[in-house]
N, C-alpha and C. Protein backbone atom coordinates (compact mmCIF):
# COMPACT_ATOMS: atom_id res chain seq x y z
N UNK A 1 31.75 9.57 -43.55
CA UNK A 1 31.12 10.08 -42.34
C UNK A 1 31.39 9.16 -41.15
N UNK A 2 31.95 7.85 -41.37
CA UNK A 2 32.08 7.12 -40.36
C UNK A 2 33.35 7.31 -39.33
N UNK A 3 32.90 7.71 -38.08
CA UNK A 3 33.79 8.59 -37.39
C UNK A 3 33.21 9.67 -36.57
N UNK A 4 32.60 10.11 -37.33
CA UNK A 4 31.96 11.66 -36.32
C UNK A 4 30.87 11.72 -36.02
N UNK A 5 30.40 10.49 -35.93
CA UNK A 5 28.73 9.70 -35.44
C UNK A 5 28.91 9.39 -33.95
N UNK A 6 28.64 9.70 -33.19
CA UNK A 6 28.79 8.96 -31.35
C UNK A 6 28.64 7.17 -31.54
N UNK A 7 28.99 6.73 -30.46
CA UNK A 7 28.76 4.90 -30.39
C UNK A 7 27.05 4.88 -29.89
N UNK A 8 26.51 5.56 -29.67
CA UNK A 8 24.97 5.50 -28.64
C UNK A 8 24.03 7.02 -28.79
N UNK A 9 22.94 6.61 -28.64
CA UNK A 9 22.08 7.63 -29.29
C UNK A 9 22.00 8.80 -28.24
N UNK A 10 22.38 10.24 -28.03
CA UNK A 10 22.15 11.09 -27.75
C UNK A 10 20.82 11.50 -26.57
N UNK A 11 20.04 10.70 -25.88
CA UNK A 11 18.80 10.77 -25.63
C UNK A 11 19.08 11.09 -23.60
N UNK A 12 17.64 11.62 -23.65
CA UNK A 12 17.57 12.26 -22.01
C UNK A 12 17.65 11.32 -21.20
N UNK A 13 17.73 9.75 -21.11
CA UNK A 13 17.78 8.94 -20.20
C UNK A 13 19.64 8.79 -20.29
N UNK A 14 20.36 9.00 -21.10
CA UNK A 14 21.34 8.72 -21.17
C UNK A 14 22.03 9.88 -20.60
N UNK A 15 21.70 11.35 -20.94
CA UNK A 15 22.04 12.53 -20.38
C UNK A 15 21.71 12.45 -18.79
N UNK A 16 20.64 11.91 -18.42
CA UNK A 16 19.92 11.78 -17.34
C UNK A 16 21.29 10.81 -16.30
N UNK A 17 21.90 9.47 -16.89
CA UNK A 17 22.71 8.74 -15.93
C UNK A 17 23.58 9.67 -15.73
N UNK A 18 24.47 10.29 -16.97
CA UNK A 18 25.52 10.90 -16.68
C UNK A 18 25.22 11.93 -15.82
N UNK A 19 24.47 12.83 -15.71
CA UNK A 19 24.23 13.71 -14.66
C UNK A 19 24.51 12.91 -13.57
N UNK A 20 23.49 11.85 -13.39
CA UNK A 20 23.59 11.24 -11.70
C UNK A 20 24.85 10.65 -11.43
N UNK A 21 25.79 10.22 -11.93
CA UNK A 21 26.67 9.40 -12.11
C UNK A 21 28.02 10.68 -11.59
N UNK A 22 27.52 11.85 -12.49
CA UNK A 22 28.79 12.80 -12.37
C UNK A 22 28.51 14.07 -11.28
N UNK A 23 27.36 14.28 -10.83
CA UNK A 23 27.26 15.15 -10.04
C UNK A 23 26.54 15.06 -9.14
N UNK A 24 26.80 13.89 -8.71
CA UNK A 24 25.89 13.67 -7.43
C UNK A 24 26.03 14.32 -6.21
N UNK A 25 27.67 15.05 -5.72
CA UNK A 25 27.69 15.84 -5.04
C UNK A 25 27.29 16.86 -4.93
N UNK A 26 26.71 17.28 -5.77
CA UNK A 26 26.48 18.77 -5.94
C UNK A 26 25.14 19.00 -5.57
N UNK A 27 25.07 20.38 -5.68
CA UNK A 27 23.52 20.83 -4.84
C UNK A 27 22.34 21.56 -6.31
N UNK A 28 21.43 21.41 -6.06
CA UNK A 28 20.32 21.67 -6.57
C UNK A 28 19.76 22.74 -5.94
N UNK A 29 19.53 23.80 -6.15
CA UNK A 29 18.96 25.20 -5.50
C UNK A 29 17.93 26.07 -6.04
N UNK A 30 16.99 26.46 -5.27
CA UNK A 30 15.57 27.00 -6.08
C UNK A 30 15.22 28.07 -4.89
N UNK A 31 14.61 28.88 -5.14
CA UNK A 31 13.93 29.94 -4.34
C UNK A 31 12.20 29.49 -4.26
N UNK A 32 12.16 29.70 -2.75
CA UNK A 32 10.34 30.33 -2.70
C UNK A 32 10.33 31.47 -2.61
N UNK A 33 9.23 31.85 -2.15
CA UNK A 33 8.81 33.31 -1.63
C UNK A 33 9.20 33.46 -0.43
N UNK A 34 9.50 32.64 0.70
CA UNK A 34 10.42 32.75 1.80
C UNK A 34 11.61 33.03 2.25
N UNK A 35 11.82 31.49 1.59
CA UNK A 35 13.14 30.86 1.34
C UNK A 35 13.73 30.33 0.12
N UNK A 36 15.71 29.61 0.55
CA UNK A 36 16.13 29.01 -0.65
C UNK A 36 16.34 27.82 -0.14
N UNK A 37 15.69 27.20 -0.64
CA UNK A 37 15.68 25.49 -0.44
C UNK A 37 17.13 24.81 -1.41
N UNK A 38 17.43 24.01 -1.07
CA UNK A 38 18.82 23.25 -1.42
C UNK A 38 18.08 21.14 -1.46
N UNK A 39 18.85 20.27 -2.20
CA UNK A 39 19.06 19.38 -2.24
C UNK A 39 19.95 18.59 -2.76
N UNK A 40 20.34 17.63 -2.96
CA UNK A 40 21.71 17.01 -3.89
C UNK A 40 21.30 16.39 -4.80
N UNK A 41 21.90 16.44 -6.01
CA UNK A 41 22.00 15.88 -7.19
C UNK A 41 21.27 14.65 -6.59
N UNK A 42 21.89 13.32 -6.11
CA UNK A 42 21.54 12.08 -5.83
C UNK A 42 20.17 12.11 -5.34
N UNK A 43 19.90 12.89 -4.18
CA UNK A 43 18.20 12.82 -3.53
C UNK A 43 17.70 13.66 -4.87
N UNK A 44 17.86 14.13 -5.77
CA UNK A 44 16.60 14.94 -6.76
C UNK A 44 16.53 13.37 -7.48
N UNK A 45 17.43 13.24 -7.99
CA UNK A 45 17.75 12.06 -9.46
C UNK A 45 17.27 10.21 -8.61
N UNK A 46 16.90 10.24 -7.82
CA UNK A 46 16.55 9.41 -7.00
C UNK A 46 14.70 9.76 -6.88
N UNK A 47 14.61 10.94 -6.37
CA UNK A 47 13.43 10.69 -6.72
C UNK A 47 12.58 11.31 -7.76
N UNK A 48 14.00 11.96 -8.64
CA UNK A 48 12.60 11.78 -10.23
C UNK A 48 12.64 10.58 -10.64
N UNK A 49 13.53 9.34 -10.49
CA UNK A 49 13.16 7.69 -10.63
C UNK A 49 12.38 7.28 -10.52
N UNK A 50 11.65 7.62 -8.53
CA UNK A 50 10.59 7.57 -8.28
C UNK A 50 9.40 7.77 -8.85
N UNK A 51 9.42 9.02 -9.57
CA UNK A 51 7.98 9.50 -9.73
C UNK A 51 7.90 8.59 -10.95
N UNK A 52 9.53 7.97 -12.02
CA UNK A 52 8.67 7.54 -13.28
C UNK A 52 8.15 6.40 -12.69
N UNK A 53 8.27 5.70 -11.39
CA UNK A 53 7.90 4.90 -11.18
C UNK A 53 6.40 4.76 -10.91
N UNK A 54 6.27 5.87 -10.15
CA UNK A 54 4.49 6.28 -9.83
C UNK A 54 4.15 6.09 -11.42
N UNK A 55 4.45 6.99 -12.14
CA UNK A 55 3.62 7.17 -13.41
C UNK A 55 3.02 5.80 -13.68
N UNK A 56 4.30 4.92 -13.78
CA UNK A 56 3.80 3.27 -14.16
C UNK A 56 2.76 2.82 -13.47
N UNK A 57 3.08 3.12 -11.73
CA UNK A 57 1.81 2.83 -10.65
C UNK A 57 0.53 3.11 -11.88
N UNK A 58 0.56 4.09 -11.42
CA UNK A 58 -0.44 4.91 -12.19
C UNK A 58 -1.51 4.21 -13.14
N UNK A 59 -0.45 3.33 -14.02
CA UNK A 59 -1.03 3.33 -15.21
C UNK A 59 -1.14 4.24 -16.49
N UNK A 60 -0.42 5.51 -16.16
CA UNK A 60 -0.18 7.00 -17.38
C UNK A 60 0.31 5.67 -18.33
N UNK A 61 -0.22 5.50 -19.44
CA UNK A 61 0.29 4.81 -20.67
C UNK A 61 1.87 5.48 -20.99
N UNK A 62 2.12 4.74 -21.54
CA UNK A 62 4.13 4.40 -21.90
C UNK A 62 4.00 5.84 -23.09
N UNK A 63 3.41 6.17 -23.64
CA UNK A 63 3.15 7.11 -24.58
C UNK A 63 2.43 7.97 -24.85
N UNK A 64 2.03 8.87 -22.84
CA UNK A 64 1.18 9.68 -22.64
C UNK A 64 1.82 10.49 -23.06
N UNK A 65 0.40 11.83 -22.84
CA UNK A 65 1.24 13.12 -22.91
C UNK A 65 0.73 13.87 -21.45
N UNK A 66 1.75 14.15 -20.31
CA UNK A 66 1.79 14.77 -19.35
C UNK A 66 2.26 16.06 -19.26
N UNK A 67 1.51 16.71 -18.12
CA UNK A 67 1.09 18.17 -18.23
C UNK A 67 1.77 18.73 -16.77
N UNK A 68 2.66 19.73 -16.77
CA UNK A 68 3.11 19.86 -15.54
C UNK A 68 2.78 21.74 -15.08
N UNK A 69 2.16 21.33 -14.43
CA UNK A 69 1.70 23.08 -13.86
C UNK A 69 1.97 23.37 -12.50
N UNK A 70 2.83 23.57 -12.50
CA UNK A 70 3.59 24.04 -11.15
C UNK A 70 4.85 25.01 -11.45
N UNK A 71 5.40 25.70 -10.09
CA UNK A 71 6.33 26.55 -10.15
C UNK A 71 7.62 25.76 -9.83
N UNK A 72 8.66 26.77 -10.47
CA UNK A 72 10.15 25.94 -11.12
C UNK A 72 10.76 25.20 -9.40
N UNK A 73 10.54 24.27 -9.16
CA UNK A 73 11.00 23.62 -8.19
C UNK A 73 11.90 22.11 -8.26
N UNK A 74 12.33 21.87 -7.33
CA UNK A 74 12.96 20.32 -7.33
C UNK A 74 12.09 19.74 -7.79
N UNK A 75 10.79 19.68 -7.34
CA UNK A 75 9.63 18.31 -7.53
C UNK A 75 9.11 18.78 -8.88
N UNK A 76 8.99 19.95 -9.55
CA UNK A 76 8.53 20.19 -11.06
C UNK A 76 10.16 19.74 -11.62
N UNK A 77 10.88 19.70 -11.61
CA UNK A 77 12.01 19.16 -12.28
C UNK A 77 11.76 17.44 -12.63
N UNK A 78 11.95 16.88 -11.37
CA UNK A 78 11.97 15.68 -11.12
C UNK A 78 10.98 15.08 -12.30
N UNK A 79 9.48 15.45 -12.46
CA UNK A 79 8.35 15.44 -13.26
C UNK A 79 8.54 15.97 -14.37
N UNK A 80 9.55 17.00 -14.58
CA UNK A 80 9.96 17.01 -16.21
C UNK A 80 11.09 16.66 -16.81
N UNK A 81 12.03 15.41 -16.03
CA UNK A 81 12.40 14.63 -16.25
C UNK A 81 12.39 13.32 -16.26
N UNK A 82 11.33 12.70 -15.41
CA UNK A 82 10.87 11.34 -15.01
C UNK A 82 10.07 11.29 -16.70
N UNK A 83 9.11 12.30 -16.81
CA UNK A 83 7.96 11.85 -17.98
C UNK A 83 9.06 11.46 -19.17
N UNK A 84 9.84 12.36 -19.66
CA UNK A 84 10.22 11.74 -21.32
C UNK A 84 11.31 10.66 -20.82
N UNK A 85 11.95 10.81 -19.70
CA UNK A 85 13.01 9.62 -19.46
C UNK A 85 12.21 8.21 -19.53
N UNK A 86 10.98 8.47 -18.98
CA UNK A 86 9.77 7.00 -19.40
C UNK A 86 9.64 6.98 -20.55
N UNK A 87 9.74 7.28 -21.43
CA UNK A 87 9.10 7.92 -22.80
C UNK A 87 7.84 8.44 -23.42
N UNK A 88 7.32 9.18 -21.85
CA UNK A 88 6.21 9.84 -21.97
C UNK A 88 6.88 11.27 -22.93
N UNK A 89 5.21 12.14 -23.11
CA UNK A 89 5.79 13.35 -23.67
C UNK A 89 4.89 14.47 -22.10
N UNK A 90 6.06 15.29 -22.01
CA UNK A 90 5.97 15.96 -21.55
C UNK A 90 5.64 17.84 -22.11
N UNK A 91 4.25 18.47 -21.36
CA UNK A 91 4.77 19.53 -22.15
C UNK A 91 4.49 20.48 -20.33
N UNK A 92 4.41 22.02 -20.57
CA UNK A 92 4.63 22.44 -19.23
C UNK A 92 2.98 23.42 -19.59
N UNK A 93 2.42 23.31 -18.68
CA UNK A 93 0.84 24.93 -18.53
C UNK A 93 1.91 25.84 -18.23
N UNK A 94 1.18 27.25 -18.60
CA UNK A 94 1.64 28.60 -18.52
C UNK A 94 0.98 28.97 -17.35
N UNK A 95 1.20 29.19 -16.03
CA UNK A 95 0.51 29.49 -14.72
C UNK A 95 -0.12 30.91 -15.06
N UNK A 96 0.36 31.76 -16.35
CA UNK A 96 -0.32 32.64 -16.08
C UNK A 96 -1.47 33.07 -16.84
N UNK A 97 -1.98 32.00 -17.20
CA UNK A 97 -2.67 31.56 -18.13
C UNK A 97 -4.43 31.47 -17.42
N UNK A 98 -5.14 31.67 -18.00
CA UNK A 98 -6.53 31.76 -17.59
C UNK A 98 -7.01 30.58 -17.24
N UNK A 99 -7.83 30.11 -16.89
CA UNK A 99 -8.54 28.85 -17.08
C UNK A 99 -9.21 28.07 -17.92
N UNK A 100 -10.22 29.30 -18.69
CA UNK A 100 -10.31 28.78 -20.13
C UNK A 100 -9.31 28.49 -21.06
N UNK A 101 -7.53 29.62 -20.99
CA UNK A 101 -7.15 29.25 -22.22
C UNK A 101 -6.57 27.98 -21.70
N UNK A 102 -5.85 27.33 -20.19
CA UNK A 102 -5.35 26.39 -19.76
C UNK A 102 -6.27 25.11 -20.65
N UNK A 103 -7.33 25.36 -20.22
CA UNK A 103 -8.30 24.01 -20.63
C UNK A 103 -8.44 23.59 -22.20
N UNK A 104 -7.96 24.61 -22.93
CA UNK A 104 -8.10 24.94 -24.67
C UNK A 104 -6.71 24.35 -24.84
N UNK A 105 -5.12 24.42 -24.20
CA UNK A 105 -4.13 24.30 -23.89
C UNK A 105 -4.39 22.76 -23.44
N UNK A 106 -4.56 22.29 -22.75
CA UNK A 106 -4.49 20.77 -22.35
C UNK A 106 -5.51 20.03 -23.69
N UNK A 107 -6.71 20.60 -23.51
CA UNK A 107 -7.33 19.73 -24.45
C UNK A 107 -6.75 19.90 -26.09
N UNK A 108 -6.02 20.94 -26.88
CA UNK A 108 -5.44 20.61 -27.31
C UNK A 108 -4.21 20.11 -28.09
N UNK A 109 -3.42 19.55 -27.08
CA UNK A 109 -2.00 18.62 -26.53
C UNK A 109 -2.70 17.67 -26.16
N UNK A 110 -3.82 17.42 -25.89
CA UNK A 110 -4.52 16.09 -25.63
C UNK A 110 -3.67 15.42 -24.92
N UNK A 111 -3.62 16.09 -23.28
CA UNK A 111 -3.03 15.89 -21.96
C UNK A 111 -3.97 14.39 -21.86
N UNK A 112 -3.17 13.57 -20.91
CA UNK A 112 -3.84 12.64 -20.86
C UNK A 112 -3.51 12.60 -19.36
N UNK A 113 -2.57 13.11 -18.97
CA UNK A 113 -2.61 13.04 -17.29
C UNK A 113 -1.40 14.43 -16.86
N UNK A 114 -2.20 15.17 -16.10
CA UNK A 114 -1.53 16.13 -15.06
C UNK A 114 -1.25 16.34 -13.97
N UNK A 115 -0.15 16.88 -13.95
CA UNK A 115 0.41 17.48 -12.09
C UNK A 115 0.27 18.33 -12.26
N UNK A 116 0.07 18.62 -10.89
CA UNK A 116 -0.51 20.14 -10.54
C UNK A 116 -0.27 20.30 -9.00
N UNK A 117 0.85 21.15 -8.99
CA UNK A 117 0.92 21.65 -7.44
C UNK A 117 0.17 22.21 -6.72
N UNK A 118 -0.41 21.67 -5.21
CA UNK A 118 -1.42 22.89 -4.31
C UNK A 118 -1.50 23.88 -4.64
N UNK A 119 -0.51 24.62 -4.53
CA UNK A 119 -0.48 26.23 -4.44
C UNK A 119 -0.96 26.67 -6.15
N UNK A 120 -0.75 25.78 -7.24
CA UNK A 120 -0.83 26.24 -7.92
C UNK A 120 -2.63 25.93 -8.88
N UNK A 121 -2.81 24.93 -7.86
CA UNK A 121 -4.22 24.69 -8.09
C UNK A 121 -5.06 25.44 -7.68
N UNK A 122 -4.77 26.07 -6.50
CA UNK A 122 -5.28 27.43 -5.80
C UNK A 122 -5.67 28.42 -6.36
N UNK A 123 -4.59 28.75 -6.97
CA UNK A 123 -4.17 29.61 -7.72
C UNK A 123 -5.10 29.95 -8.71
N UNK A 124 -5.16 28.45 -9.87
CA UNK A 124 -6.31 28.71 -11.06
C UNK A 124 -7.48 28.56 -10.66
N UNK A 125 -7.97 28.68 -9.66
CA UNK A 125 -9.57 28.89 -9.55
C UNK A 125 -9.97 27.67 -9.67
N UNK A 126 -11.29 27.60 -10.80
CA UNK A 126 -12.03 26.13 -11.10
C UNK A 126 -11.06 25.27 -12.50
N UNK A 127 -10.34 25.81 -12.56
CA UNK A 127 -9.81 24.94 -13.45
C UNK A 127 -8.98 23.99 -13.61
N UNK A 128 -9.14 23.17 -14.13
CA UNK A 128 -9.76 22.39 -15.08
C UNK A 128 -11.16 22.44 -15.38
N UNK A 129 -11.65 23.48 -15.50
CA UNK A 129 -13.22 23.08 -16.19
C UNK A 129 -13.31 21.85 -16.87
N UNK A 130 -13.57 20.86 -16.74
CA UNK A 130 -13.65 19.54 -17.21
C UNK A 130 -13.10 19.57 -18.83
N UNK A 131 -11.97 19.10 -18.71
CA UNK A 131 -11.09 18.80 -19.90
C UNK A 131 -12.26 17.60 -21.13
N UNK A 132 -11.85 17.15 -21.99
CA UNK A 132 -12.63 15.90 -22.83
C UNK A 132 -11.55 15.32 -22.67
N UNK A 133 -10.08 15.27 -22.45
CA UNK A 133 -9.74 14.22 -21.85
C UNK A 133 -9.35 13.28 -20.70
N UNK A 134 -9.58 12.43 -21.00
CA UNK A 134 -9.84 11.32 -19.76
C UNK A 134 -8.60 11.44 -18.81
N UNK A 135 -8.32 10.95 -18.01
CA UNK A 135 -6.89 10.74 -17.11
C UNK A 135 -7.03 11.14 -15.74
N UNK A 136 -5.74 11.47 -15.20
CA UNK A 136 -6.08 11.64 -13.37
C UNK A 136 -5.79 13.10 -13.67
N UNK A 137 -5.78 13.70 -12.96
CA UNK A 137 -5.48 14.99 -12.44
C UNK A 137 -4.94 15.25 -10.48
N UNK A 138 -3.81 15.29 -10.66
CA UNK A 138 -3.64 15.30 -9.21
C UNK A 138 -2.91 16.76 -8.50
C-alpha cells in the first residue's frame, strides 16, 4: 500500500490554503433579495481568518460546537469555515425551523456558541427561548 497514501493529511485547513493560495483572483458571488453581491477569493479567505480569530477573542473553547443560522452568504461561509479550520465543530440551524424545534436542535448538539444574522434573528421571533447551554449568542 505504500504509495497511494498522500505525504499530509487530507484536512479543511489544508484544503482551506490551497484555495487561498490558488484562487485568489477569482470572485465569490451570492444573491440577496435585491441584489448580487460579489467579493474575491483573498478578501473572503482573509476574513474567515479573521473571524477564527474572534472566536479565540471570544474565548469559544478550541473544541466548541458552533451554530450558524444565517442565510447562504460570504459572512455565513467565512463562519463555516473559520469554525472547523480552528478545530471547532461546526453544525448549521434550519431557518425554517420553529423556535421550539431550533432550541431542541441546539440544545441537543449542545451548541456552545452561535451566530446568528439580524435578519435572521428577526426572523425567529423569541428564539432562543433560553437554551441550557451556556455561551454567547450574537
Amino acid at each position: 500500500m505504500r504509495g497511494l497514501m498522500q505525504d499530509y493529511a487530507l484536512t479543511l485547513p489544508t484544503v482551506f490554503d490551497r484555495f487561498e493560495r490558488l484562487f485568489e483572483d477569482k470572485q465569490l458571488v451570492w444573491n440577496t433579495a435585491t441584489e448580487r453581491k460579489r467579493t474575491s477569493i483573498a478578501e473572503w479567505t482573509d476574513r474567515t481568518r479573521r473571524i477564527g480569530g474572534v472566536l479565540d477573542a471570544l474565548d469559544v473553547p478550541a473544541d466548541a460546537r458552533v451554530g450558524t443560522f444565517a442565510w447562504n452568504t460570504a459572512d455565513h461561509l467565512s463562519l463555516y469555515w473559520a469554525a472547523p479550520c480552528t478545530g471547532r465543530i461546526l453544525h448549521t440551524l434550519n431557518i425554517r425551523l420553529f423556535p421550539e424545534q431550533l432550541t431542541f436542535v441546539v440544545n441537543h448538539a449542545r451548541t456552545t456558541w452561535c451566530s446568528s444574522t439580524a435578519r435572521c434573528s428577526a426572523r425567529s421571533g423569541s428564539w432562543p427561548a433560553r437554551s441550557d447551554r451556556s455561551g454567547m449568542w450574537s
